[in-house]
C-alpha atoms as a PDB file:
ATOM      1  CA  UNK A   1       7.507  10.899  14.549  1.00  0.00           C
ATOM      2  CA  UNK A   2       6.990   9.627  17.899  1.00  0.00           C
ATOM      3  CA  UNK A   3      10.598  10.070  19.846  1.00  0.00           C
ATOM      4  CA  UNK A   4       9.552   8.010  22.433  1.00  0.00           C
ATOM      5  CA  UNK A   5      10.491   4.853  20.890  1.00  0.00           C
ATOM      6  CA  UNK A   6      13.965   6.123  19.068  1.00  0.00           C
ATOM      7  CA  UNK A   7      16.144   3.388  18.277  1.00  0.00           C
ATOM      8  CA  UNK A   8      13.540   2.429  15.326  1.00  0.00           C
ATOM      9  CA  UNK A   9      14.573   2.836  11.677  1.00  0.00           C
ATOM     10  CA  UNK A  10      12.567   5.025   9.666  1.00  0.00           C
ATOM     11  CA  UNK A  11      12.586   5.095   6.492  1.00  0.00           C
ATOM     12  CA  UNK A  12      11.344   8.700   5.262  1.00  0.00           C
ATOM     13  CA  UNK A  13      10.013   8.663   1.106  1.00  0.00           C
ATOM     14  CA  UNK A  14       7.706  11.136  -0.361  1.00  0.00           C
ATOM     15  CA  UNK A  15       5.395   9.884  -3.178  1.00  0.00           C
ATOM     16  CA  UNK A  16       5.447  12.168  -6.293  1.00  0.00           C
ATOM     17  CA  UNK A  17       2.058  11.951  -8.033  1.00  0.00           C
ATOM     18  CA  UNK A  18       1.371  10.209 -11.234  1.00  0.00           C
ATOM     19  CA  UNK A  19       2.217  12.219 -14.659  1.00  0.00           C
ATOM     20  CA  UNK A  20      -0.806  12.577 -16.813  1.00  0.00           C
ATOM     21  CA  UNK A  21      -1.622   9.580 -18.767  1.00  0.00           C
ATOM     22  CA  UNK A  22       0.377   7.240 -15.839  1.00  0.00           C
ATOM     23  CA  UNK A  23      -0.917   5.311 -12.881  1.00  0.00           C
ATOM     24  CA  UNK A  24       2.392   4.785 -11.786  1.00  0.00           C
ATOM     25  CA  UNK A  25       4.007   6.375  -8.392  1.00  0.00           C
ATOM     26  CA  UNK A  26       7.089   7.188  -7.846  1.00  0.00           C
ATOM     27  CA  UNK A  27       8.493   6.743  -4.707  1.00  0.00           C
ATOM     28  CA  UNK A  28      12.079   9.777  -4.265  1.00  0.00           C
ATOM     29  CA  UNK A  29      14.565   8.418  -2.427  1.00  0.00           C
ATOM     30  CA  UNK A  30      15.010   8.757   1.396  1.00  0.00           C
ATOM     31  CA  UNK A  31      17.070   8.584   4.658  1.00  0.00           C
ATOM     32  CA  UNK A  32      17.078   6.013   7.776  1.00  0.00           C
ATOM     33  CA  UNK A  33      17.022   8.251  11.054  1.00  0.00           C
ATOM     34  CA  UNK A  34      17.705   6.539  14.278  1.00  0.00           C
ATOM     35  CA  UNK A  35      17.215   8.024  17.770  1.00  0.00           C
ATOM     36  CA  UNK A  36      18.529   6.354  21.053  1.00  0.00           C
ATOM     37  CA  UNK A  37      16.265   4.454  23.151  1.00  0.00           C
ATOM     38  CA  UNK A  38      14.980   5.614  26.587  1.00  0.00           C
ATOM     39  CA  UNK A  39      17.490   3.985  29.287  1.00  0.00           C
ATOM     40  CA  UNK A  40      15.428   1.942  31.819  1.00  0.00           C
ATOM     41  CA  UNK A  41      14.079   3.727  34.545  1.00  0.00           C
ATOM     42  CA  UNK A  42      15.517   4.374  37.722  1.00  0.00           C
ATOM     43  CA  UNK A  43      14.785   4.606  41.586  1.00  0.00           C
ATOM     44  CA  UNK A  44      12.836   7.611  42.535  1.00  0.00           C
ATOM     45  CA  UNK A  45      11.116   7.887  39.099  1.00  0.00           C
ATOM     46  CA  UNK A  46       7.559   8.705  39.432  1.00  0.00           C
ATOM     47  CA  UNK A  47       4.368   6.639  37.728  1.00  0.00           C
ATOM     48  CA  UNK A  48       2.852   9.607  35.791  1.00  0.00           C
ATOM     49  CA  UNK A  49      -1.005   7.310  34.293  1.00  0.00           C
ATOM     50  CA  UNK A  50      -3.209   5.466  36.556  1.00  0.00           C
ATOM     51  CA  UNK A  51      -2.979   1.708  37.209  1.00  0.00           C
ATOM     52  CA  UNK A  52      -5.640  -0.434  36.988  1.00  0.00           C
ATOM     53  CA  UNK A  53      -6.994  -3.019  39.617  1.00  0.00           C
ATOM     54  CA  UNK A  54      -5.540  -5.935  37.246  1.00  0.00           C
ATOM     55  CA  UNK A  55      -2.161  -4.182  37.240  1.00  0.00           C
ATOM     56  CA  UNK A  56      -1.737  -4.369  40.854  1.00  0.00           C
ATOM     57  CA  UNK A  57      -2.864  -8.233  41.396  1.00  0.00           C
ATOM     58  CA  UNK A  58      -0.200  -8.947  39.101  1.00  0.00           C
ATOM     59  CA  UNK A  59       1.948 -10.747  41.081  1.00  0.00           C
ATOM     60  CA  UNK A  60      -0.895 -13.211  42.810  1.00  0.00           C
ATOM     61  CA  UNK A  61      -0.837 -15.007  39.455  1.00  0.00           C
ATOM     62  CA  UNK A  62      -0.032 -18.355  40.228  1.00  0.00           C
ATOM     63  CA  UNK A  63       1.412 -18.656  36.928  1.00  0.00           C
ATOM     64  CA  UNK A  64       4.713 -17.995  34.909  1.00  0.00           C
ATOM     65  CA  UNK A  65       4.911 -13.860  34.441  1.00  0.00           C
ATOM     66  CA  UNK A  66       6.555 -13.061  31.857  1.00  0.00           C
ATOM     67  CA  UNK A  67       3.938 -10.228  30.293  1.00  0.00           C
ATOM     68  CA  UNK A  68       4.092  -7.190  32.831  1.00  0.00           C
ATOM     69  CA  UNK A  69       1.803  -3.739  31.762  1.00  0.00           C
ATOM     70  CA  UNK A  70       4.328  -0.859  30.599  1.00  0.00           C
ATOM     71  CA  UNK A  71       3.165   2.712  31.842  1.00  0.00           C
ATOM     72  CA  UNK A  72       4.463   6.401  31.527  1.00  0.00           C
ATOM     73  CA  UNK A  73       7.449   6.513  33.495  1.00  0.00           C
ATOM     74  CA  UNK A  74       9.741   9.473  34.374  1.00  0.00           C
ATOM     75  CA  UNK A  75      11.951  11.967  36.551  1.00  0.00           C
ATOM     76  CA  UNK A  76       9.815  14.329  37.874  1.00  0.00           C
ATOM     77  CA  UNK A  77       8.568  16.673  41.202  1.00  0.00           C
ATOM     78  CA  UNK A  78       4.932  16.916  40.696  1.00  0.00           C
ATOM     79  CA  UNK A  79       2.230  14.675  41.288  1.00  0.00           C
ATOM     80  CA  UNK A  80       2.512  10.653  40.154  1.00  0.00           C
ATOM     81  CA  UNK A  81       0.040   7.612  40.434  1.00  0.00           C
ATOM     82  CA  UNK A  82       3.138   5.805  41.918  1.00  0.00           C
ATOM     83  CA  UNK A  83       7.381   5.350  42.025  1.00  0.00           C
ATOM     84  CA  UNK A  84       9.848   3.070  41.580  1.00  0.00           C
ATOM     85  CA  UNK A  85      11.432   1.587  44.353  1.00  0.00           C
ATOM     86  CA  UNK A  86      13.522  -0.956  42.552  1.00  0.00           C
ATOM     87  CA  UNK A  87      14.468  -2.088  38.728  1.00  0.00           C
ATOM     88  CA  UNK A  88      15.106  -5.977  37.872  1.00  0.00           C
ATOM     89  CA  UNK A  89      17.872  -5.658  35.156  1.00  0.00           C
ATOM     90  CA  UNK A  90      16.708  -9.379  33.990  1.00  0.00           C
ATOM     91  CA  UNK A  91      13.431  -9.680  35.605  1.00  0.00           C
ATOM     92  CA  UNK A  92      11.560 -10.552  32.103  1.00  0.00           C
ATOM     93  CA  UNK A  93      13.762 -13.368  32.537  1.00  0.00           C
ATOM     94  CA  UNK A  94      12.232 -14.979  35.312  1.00  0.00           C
ATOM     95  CA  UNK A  95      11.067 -18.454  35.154  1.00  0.00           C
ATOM     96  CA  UNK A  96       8.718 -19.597  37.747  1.00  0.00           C
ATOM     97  CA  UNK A  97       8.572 -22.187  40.278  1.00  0.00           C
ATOM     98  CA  UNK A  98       7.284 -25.388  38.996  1.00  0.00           C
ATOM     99  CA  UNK A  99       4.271 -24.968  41.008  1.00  0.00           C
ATOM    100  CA  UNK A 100       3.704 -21.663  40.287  1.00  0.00           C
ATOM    101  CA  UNK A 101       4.652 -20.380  43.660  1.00  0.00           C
ATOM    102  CA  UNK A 102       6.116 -17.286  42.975  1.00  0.00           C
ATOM    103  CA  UNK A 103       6.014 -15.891  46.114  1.00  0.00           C
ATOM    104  CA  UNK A 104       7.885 -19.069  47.822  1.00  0.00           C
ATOM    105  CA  UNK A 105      10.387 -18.488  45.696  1.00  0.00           C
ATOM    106  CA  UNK A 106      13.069 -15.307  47.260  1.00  0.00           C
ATOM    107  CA  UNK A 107      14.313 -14.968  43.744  1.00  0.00           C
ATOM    108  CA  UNK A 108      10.923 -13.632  42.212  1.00  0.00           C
ATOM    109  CA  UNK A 109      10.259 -10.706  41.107  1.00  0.00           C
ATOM    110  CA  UNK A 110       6.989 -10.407  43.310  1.00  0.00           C
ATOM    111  CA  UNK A 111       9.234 -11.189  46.920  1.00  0.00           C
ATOM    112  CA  UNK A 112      11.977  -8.645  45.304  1.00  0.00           C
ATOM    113  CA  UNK A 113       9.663  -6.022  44.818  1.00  0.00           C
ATOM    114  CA  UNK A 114       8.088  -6.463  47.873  1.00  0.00           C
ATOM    115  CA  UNK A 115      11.339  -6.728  50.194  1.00  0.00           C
ATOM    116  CA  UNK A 116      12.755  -3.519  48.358  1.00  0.00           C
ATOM    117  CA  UNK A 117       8.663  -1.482  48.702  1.00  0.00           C
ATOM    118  CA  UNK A 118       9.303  -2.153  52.532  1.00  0.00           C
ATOM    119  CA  UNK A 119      13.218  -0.703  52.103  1.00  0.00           C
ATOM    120  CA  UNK A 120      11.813   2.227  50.105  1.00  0.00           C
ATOM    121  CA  UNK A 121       9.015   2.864  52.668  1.00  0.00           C
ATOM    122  CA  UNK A 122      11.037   2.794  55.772  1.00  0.00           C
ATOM    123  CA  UNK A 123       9.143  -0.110  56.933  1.00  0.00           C
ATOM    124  CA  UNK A 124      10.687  -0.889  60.644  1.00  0.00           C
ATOM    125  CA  UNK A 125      12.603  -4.019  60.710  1.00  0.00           C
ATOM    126  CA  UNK A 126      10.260  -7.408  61.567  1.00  0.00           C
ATOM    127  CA  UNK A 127      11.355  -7.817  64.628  1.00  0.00           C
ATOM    128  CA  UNK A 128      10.124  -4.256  65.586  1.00  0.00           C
ATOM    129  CA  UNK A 129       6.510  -4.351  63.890  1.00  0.00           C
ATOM    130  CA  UNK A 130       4.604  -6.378  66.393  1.00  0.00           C
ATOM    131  CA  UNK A 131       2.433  -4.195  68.541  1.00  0.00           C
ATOM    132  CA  UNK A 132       3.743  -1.276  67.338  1.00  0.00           C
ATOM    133  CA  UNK A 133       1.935   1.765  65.800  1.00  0.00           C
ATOM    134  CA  UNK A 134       2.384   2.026  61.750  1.00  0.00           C
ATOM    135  CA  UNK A 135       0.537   4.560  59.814  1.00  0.00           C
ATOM    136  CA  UNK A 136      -2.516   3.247  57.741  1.00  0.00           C
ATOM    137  CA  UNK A 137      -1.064   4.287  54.435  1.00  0.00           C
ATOM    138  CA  UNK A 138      -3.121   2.900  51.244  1.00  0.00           C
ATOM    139  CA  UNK A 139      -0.250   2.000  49.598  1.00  0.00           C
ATOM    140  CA  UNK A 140       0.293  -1.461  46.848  1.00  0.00           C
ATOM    141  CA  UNK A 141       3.057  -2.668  45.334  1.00  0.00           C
ATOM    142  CA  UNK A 142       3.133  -3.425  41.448  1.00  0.00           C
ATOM    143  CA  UNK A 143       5.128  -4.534  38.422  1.00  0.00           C
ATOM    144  CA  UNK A 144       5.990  -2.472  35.268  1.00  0.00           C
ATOM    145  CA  UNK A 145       7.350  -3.742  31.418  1.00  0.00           C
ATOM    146  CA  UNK A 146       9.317  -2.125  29.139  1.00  0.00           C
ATOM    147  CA  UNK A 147       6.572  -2.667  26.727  1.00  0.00           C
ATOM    148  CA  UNK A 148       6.367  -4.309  23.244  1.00  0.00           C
ATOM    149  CA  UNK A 149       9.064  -2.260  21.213  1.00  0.00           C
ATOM    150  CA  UNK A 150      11.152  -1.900  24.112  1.00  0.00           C
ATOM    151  CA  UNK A 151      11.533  -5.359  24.684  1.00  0.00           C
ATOM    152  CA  UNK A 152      11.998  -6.545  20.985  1.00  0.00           C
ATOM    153  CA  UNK A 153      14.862  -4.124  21.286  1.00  0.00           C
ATOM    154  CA  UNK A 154      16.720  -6.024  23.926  1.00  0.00           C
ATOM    155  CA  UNK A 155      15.105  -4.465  27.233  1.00  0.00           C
ATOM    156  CA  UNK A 156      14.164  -7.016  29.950  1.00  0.00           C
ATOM    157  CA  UNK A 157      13.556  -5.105  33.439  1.00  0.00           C
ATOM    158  CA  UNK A 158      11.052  -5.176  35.580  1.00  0.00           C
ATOM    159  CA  UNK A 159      10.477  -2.130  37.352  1.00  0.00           C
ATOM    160  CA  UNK A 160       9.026  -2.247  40.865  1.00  0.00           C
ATOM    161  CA  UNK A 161       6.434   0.236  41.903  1.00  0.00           C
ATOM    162  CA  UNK A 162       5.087   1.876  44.908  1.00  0.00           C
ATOM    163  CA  UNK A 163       1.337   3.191  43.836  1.00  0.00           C
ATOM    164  CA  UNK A 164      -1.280   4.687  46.223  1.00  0.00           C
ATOM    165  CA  UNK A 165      -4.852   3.186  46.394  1.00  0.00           C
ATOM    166  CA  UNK A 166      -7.766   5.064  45.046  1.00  0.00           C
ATOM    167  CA  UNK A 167     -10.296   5.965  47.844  1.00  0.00           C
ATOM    168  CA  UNK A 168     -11.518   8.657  45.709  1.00  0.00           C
ATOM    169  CA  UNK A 169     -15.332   9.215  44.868  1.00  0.00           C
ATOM    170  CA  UNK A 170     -14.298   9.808  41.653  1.00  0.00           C
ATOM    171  CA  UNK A 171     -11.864   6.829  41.356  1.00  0.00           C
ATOM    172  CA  UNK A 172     -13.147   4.194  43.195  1.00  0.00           C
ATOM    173  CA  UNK A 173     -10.819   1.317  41.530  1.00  0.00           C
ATOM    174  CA  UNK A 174      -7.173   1.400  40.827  1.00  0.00           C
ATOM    175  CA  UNK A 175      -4.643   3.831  41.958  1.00  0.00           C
ATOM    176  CA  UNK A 176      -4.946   7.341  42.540  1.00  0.00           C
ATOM    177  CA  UNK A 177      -2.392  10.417  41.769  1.00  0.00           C
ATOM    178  CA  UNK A 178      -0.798  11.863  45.040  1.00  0.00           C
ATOM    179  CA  UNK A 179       1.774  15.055  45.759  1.00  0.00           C
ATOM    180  CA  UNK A 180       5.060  14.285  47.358  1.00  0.00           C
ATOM    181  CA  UNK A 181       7.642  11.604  47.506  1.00  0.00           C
ATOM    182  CA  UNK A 182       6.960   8.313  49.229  1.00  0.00           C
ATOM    183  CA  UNK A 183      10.797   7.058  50.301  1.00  0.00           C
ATOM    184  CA  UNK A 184      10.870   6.836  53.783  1.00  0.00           C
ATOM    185  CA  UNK A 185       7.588   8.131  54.526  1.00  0.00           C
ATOM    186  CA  UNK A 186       7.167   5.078  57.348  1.00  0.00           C
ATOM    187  CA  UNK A 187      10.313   5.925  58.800  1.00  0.00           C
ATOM    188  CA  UNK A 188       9.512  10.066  58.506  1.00  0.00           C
ATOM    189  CA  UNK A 189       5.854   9.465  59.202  1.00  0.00           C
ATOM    190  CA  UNK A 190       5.181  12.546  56.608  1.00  0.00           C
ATOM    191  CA  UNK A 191       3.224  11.346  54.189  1.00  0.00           C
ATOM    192  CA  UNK A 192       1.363  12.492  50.946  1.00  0.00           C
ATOM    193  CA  UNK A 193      -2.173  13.181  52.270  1.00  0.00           C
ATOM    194  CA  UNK A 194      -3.961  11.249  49.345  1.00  0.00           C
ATOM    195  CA  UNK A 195      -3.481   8.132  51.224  1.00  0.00           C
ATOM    196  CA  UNK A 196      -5.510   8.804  54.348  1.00  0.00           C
ATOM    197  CA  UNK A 197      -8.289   6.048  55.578  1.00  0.00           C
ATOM    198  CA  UNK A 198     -11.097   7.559  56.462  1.00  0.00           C
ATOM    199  CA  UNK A 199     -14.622   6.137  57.956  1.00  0.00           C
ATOM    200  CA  UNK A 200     -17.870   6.629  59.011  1.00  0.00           C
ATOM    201  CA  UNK A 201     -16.654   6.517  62.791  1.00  0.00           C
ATOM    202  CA  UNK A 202     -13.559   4.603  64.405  1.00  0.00           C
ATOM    203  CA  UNK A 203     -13.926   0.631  64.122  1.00  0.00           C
ATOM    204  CA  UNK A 204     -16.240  -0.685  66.603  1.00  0.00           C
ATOM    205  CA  UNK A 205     -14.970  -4.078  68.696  1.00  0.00           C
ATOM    206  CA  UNK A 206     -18.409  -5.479  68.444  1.00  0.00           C
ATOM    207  CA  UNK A 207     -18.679  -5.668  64.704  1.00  0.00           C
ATOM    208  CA  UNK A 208     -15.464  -6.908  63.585  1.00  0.00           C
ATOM    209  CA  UNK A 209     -15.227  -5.038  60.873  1.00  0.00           C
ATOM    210  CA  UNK A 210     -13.625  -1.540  59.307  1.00  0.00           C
ATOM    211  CA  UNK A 211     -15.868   0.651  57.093  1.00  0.00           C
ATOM    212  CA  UNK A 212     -13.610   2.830  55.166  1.00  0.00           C
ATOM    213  CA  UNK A 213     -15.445   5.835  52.784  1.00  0.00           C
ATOM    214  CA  UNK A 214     -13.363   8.166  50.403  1.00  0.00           C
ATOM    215  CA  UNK A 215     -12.059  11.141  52.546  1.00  0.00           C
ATOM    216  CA  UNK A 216     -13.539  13.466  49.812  1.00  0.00           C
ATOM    217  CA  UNK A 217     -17.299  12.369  51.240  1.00  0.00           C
ATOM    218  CA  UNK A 218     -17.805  13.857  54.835  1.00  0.00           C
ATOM    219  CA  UNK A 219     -17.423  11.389  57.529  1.00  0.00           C
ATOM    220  CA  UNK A 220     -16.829  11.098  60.934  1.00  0.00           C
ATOM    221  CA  UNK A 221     -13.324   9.820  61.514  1.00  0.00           C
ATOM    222  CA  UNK A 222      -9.692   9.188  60.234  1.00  0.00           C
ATOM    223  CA  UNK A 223      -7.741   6.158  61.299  1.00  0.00           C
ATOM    224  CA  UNK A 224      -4.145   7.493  61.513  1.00  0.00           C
ATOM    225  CA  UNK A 225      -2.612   4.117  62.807  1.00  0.00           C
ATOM    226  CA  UNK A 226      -2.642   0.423  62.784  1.00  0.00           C
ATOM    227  CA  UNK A 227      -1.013  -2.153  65.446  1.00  0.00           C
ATOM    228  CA  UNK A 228      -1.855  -6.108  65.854  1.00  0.00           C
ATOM    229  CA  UNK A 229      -0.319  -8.642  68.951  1.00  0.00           C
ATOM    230  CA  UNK A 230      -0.843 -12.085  68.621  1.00  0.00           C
ATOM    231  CA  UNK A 231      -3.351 -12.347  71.709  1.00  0.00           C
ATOM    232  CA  UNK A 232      -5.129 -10.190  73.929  1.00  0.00           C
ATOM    233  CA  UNK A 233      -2.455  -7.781  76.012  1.00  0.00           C
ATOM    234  CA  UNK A 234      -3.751  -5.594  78.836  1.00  0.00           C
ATOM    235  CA  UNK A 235      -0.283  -4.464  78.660  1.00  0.00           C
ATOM    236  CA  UNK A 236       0.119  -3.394  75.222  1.00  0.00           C
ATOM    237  CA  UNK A 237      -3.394  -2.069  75.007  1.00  0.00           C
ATOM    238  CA  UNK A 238      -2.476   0.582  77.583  1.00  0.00           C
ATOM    239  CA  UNK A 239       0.643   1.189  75.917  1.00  0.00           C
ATOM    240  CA  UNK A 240      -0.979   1.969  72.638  1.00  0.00           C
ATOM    241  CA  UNK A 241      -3.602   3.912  74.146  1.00  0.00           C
ATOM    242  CA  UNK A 242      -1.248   6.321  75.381  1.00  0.00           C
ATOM    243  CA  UNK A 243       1.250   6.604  72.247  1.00  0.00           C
ATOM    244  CA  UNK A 244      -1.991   7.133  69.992  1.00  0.00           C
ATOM    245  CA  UNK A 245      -1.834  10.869  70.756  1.00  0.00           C
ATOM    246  CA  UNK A 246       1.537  11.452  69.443  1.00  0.00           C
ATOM    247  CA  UNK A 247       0.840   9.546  66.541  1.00  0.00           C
ATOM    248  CA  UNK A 248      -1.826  11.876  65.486  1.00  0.00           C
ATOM    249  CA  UNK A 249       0.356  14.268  66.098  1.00  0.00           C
ATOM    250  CA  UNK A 250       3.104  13.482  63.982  1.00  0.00           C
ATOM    251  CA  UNK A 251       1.127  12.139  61.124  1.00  0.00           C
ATOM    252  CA  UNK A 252      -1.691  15.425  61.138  1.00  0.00           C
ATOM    253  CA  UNK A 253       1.831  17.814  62.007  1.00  0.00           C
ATOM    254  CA  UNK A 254      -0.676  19.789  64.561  1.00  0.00           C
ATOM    255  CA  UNK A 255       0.827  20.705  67.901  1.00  0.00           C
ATOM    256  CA  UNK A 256      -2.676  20.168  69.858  1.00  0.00           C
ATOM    257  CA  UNK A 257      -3.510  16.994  68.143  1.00  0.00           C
ATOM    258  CA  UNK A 258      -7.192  17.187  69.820  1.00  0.00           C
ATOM    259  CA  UNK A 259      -7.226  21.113  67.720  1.00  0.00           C
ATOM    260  CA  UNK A 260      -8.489  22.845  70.814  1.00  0.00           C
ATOM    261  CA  UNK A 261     -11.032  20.332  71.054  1.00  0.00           C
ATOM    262  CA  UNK A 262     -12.906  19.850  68.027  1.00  0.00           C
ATOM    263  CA  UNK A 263     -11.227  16.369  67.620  1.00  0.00           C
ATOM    264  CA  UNK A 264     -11.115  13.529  69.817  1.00  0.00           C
ATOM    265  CA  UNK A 265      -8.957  10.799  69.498  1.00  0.00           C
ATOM    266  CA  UNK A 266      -8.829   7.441  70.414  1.00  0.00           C
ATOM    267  CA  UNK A 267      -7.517   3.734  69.972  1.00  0.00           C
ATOM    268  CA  UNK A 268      -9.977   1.135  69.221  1.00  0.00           C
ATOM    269  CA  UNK A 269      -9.263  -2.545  69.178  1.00  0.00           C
ATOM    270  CA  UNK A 270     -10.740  -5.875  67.695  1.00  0.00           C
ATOM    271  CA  UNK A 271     -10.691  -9.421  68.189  1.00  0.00           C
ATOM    272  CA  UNK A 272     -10.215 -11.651  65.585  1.00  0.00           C
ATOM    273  CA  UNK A 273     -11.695 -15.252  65.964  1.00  0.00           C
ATOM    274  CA  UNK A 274      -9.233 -17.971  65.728  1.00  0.00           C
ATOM    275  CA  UNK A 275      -7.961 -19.344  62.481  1.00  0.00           C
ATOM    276  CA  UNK A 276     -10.719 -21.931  61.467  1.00  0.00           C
ATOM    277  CA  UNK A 277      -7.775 -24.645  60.662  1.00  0.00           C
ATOM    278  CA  UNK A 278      -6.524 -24.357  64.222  1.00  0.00           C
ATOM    279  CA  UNK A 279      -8.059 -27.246  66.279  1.00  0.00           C
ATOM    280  CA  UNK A 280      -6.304 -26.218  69.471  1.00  0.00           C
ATOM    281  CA  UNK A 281      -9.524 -25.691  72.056  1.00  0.00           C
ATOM    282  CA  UNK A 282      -7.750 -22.744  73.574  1.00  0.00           C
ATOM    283  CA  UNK A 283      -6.599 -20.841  70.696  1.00  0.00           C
ATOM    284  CA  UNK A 284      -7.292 -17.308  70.508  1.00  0.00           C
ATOM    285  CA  UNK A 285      -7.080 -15.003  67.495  1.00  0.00           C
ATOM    286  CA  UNK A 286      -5.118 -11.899  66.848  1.00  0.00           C
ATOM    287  CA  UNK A 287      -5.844  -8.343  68.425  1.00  0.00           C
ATOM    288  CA  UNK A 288      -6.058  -5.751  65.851  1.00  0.00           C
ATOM    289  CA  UNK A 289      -5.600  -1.946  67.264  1.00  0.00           C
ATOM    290  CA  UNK A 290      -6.623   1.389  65.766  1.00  0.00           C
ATOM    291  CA  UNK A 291      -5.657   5.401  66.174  1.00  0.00           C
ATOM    292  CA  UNK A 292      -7.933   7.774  64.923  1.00  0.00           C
ATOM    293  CA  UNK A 293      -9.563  10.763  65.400  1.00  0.00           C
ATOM    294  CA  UNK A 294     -13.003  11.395  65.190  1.00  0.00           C
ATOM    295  CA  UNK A 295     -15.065  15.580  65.144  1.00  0.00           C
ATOM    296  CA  UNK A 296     -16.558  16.445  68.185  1.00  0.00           C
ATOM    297  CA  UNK A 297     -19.984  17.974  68.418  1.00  0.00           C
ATOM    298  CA  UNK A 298     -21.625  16.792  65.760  1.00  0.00           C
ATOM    299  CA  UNK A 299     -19.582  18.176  63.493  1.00  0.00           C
ATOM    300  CA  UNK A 300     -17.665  16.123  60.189  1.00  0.00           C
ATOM    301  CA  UNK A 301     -14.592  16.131  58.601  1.00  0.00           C
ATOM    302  CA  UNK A 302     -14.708  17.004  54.770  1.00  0.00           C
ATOM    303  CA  UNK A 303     -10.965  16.197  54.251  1.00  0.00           C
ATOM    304  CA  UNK A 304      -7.909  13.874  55.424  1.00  0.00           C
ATOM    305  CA  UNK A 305      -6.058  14.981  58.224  1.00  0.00           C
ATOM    306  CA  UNK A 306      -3.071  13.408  57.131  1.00  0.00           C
ATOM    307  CA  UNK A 307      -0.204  15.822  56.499  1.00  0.00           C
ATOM    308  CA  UNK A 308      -2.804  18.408  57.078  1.00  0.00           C
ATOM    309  CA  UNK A 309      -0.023  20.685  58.537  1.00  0.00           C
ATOM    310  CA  UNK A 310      -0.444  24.532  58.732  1.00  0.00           C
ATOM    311  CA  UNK A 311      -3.909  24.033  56.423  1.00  0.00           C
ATOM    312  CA  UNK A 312      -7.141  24.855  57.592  1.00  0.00           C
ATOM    313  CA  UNK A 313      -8.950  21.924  59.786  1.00  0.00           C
ATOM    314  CA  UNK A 314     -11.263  19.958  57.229  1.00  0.00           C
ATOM    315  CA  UNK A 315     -14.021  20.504  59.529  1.00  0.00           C
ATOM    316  CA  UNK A 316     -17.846  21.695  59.355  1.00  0.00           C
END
């Protein structure tokens, strides 16, 4: 019996075989056994099976949501695909907007999970997050079920989830398992090394786009950090030029963030064209700005040197 789902009456029987000369059964008689159902999870609980790509668009729906995927959920200190940052006691419940805004609306479950990701996270406060330096963590927020029996047993949370991104050769879809806790990993700047972003060299300003590859493949550079302004700033371009150094130092944990040399790093930035619906002649577009590092000497990184700590460089 499956103890997972107690709470469900069993009824146990055992059929005695037919007596020679008699198709009939017999059925002996038997006992109900009832177990007590799992309680609903709770903050800090890990994600413990991968999430697919459908799981995590979830909340873009643009329709009522009523039906969110259950998954393995439980204490633990080991690895996990994700972790709950926040449980909706009623969130089942939830009737959407009549235009099927659910994101307009502050009371949905997709604007609760994402306000209490950002409070889990560490996420600096809005004010604070212009021009400023935030690590470029592959991170996605997603909504969890109680599941069928669950639910026709009276259960109606919604649990909010933190989950990494897969940018795994072997995983390229979905979410990916990681080591160590995500709660204030913004704030703490340690975080898990399964979400670095890694390329095949630092974004360049005259393509206007990022290339990211799987850190698992060997490549050039890692971007560490990400910073936008709303126009072009001499100013802040400077400034985040010269914090990009301790950046990559706090994220990597090395002391020398260059490691005697065999890394350089740099910030990179890009110009985004205007927004097409803006009809203002003079409008200009957002800056994006990057921190990275990139091997020296034609050497290539074979590994993420996120959280890379005391560990050998991933270098050859």
């Amino acid at each position: 019996m499956d103890r997972r789902w107690g709470g469900v009456l069993v009824l146990v029987v055992a059929i005695v075989a037919a007596l020679a000369g008699n198709a009939r059964t017999k059925l002996v008689a038997g006992h109900g056994l009832t177990e007590q159902l799992p309680d609903p999870p709770a903050v800090g609980d890990c994600v413990l099976e991968a999430l697919s790509e459908s799981v995590l668009n979830a909340f873009d729906r643009t329709v009522e949501i009523r039906d969110f995927p259950s998954a393995r959920i439980s204490p633990c200190t080991g690895s996990r695909y994700g972790e709950v940052v926040a449980v909706l006691d009623t969130g089942l419940d939830y009737t959407a907007p009549s235009d099927g805004d659910v994101w307009g609306d502050p009371k949905s479950p997709a604007n609760r999970c994402s306000s209490a990701v950002e409070l889990y996270l560490g996420v600096p406060a809005a004010d604070d997050r212009s021009s400023r330096w935030s690590p470029t963590a592959s991170v996605a927020v997603a909504g969890l079920g109680p599941g069928p029996v669950l639910t026709d047993a009276g259960q109606r949370w919604v649990a909010c989830v933190v989950v990494s991104l897969a940018e795994s050769a072997n995983d390229p879809r979905g979410t990916q398992r990681f080591t160590g806790t995500l709660q204030d990993a913004l704030a703490t700047l340690r975080l898990p090394p399964q979400l670095a972003q890694c390329a095949p060299s630092l974004p360049d300003p005259t393509l206007g786009s990022v290339s990211m590859i799987p850190c698992d493949r060997p490549h050039s550079a890692e971007l560490l950090g990400f910073a936008w302004s709303d126009r072009p700033d001499n100013a802040t371009k400077s400034r985040l030029a010269h914090e990009c150094p301790e950046l990559v130092g706090k994220l990597t944990g090395l002391a020398d963030p260059t490691a005697h040399g065999r890394l350089r790093v740099r910030a990179t930035s890009m110009q985004l064209p205007p927004d097409a619906s803006d009809t203002d002649p003079d409008a200009v577009g957002p800056v994006y700005y990057y921190c990275g590092v990139e091997a020296t000497s034609g050497l290539l990184l074979t590994g993420p040197m996120l959280g890379l700590d005391n560990g050998p460089l991933p270098i050859g």
